[in-house]
PDB file of N, CA and C in Angstrom:
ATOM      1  N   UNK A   1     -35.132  -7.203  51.825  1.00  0.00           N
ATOM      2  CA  UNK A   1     -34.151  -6.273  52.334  1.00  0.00           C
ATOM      3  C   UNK A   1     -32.965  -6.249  51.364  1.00  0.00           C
ATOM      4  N   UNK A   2     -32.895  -5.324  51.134  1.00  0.00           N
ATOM      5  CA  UNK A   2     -31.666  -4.712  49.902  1.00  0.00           C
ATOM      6  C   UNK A   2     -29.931  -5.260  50.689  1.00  0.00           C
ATOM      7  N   UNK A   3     -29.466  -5.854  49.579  1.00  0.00           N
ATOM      8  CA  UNK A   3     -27.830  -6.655  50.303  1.00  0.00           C
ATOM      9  C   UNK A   3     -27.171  -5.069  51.325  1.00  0.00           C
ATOM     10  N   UNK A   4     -26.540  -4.385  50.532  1.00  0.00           N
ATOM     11  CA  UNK A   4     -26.575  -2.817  51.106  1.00  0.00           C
ATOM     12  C   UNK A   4     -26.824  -2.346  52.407  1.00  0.00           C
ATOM     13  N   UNK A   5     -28.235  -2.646  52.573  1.00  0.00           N
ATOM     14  CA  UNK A   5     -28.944  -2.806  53.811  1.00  0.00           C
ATOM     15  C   UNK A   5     -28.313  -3.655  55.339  1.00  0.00           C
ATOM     16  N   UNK A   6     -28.403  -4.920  54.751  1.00  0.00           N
ATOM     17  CA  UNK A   6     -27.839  -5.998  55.572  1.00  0.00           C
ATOM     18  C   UNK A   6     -26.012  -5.623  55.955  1.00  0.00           C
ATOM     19  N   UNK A   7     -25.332  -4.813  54.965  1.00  0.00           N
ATOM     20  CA  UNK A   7     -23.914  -4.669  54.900  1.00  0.00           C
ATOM     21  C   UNK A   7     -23.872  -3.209  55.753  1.00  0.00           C
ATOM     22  N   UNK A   8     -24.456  -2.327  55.815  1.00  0.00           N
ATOM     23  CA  UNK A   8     -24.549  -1.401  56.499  1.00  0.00           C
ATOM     24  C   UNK A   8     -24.724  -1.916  58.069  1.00  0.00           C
ATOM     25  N   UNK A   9     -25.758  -2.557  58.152  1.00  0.00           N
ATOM     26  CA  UNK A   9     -25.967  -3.259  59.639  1.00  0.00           C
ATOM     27  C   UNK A   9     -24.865  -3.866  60.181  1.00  0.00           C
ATOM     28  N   UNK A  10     -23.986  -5.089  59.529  1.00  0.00           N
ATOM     29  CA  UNK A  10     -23.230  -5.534  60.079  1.00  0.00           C
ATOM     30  C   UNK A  10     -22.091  -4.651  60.303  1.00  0.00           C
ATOM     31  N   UNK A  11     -21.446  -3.545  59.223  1.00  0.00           N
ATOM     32  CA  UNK A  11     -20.649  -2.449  59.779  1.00  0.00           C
ATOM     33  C   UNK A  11     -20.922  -2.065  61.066  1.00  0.00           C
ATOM     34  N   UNK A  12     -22.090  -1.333  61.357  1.00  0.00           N
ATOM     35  CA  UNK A  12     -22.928  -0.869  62.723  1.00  0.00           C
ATOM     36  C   UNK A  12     -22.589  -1.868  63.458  1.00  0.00           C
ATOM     37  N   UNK A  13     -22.719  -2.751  63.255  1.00  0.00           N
ATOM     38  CA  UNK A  13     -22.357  -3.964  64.652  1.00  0.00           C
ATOM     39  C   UNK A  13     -21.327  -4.167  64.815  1.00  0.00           C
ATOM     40  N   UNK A  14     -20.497  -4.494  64.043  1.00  0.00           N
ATOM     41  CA  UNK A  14     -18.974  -4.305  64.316  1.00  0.00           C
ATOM     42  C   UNK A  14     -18.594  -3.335  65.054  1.00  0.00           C
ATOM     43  N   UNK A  15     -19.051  -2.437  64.400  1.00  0.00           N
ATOM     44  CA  UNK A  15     -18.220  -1.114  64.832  1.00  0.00           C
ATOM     45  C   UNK A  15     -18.831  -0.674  66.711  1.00  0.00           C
ATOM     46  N   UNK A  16     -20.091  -0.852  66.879  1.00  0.00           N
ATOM     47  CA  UNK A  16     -20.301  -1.111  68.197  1.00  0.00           C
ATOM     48  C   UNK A  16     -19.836  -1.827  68.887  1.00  0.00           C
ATOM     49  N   UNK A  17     -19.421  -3.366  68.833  1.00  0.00           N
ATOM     50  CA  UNK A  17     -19.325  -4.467  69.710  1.00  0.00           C
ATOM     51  C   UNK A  17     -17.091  -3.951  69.917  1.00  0.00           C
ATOM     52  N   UNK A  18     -16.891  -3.184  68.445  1.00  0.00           N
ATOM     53  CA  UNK A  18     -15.446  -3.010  68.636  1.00  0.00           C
ATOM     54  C   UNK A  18     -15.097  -1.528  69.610  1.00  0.00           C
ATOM     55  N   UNK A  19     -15.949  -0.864  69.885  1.00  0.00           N
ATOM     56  CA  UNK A  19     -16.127  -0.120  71.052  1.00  0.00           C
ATOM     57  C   UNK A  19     -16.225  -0.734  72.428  1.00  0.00           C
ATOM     58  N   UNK A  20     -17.260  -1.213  72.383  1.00  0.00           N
ATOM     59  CA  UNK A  20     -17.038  -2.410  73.791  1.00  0.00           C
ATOM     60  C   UNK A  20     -16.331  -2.351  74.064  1.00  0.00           C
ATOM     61  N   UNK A  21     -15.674  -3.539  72.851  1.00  0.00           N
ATOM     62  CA  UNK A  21     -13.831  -4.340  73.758  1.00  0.00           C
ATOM     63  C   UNK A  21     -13.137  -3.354  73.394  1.00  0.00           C
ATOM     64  N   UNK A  22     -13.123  -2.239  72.925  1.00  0.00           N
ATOM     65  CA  UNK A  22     -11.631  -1.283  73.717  1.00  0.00           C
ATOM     66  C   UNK A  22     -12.185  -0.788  75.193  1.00  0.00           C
ATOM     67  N   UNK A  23     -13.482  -0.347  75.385  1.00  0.00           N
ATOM     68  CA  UNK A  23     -13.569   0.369  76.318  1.00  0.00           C
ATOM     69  C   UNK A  23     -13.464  -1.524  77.817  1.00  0.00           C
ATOM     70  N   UNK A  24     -13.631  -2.296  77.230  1.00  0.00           N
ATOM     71  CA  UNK A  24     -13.130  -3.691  78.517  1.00  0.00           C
ATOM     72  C   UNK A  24     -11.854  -3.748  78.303  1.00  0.00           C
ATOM     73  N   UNK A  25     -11.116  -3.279  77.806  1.00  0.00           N
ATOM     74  CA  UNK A  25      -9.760  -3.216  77.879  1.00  0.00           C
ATOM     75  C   UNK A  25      -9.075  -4.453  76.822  1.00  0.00           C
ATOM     76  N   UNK A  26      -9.506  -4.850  75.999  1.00  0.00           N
ATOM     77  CA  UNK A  26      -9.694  -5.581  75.094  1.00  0.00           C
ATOM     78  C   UNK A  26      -8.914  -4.970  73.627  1.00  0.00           C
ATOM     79  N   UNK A  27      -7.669  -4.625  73.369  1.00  0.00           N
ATOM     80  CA  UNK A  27      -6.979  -3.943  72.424  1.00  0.00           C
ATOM     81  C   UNK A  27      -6.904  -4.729  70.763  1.00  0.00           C
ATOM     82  N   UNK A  28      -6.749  -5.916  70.836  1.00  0.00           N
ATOM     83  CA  UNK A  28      -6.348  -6.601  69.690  1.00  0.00           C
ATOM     84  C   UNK A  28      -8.046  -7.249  69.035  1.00  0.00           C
ATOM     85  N   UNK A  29      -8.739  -7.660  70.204  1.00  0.00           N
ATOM     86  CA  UNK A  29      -9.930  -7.331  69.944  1.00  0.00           C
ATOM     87  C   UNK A  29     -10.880  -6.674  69.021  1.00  0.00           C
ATOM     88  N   UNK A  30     -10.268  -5.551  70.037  1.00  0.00           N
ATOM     89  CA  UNK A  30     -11.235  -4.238  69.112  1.00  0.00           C
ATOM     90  C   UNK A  30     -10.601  -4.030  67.933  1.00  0.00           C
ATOM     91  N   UNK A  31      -9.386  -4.217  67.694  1.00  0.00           N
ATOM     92  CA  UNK A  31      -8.713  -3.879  66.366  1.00  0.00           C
ATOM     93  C   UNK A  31      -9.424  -4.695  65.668  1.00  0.00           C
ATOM     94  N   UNK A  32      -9.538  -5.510  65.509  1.00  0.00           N
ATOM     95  CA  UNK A  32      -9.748  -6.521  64.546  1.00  0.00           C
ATOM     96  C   UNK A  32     -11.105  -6.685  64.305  1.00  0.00           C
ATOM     97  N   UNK A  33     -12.703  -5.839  65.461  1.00  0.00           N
ATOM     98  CA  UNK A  33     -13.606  -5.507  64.900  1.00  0.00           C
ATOM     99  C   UNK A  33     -13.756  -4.397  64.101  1.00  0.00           C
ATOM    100  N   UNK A  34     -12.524  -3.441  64.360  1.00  0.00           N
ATOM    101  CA  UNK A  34     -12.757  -2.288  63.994  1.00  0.00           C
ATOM    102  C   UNK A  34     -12.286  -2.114  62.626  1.00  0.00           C
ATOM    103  N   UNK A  35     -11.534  -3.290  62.283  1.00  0.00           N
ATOM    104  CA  UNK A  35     -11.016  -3.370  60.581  1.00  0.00           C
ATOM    105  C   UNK A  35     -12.443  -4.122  59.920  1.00  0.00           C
ATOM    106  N   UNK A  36     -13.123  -5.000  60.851  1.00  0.00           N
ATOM    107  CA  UNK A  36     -13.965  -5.701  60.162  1.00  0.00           C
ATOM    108  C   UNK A  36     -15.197  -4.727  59.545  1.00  0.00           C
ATOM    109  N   UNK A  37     -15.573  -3.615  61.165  1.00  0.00           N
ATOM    110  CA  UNK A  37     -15.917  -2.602  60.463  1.00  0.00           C
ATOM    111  C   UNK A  37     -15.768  -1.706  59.326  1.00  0.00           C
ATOM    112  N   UNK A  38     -14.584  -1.156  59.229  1.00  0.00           N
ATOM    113  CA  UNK A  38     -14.251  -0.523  57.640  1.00  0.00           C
ATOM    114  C   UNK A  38     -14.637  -1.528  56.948  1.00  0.00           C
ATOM    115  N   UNK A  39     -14.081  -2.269  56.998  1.00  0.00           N
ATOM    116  CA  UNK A  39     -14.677  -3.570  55.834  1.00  0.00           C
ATOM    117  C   UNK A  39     -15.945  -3.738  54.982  1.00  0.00           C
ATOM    118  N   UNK A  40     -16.831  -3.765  56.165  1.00  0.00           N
ATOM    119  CA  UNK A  40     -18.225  -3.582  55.844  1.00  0.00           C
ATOM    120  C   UNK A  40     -18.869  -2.116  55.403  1.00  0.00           C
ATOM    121  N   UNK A  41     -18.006  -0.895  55.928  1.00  0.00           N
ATOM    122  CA  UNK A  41     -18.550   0.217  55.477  1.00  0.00           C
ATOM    123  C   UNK A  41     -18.380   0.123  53.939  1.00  0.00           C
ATOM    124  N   UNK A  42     -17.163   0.005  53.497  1.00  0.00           N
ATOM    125  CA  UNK A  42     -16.217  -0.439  51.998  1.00  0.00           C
ATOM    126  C   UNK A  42     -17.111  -0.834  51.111  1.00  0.00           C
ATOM    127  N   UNK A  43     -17.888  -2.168  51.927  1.00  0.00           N
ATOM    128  CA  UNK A  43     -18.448  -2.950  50.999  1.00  0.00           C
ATOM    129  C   UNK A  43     -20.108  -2.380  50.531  1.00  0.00           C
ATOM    130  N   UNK A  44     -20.896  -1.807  51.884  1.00  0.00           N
ATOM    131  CA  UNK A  44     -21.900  -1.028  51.483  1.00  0.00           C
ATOM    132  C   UNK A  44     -21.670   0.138  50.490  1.00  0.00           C
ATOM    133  N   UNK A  45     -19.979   0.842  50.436  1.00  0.00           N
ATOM    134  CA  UNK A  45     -20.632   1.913  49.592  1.00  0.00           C
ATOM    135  C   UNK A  45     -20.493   1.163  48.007  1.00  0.00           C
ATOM    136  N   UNK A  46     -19.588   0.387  48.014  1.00  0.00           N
ATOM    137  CA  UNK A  46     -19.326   0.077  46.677  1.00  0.00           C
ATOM    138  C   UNK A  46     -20.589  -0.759  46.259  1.00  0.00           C
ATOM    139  N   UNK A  47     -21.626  -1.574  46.992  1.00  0.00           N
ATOM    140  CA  UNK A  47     -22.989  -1.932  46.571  1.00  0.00           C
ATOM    141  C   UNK A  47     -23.863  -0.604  46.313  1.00  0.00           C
ATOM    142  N   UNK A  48     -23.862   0.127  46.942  1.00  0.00           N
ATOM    143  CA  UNK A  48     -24.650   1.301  46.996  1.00  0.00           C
ATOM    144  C   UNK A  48     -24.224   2.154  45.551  1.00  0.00           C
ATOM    145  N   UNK A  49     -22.987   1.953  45.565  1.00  0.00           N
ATOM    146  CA  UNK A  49     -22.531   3.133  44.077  1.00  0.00           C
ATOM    147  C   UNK A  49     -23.342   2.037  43.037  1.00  0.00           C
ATOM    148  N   UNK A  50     -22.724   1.109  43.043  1.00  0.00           N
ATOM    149  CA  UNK A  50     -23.286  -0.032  41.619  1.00  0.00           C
ATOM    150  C   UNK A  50     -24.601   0.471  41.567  1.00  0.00           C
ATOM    151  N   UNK A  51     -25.557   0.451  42.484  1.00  0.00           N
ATOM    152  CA  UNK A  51     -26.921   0.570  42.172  1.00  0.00           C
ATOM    153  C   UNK A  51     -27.618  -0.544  41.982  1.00  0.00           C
ATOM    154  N   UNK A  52     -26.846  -1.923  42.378  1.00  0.00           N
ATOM    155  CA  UNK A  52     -28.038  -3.171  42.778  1.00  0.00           C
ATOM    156  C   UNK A  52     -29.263  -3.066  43.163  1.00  0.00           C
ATOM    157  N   UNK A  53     -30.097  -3.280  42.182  1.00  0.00           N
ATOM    158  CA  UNK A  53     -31.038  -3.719  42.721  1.00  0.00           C
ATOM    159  C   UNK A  53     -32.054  -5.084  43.415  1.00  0.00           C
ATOM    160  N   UNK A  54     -31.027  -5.693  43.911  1.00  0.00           N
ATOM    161  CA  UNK A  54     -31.471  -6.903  44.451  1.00  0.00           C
ATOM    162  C   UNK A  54     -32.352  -6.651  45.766  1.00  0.00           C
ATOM    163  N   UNK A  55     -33.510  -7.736  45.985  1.00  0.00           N
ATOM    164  CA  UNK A  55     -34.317  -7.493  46.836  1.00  0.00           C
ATOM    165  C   UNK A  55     -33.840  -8.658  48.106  1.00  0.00           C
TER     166      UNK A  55
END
């Protein structure tokens, strides 16, 4: 599985689980998945531009 791959997923999860806790009422929470998210989007595109090919 391509790194890219794995960094895309964990964005997706972040970014779901930081929906959750706003919608449980959970504010500082969700902030702080929801930066972790960008984070991970950030990091997939800049693997994705390089063009790694690691397996």
């Amino acid at each position: 599985m391509k790194t890219s791959t794995i960094f895309a997923v964990c964005g997706i999860t972040c970014g779901l689980l930081s929906a959750m806790l706003g919608f449980a009422g959970k504010p500082w929470q969700a902030g702080l998945f929801g930066l972790a998210a960008g984070i991970w989007c950030i990091a997939t595109l800049i693997m994705d531009r390089r063009g790694c090919d690691d397996d």
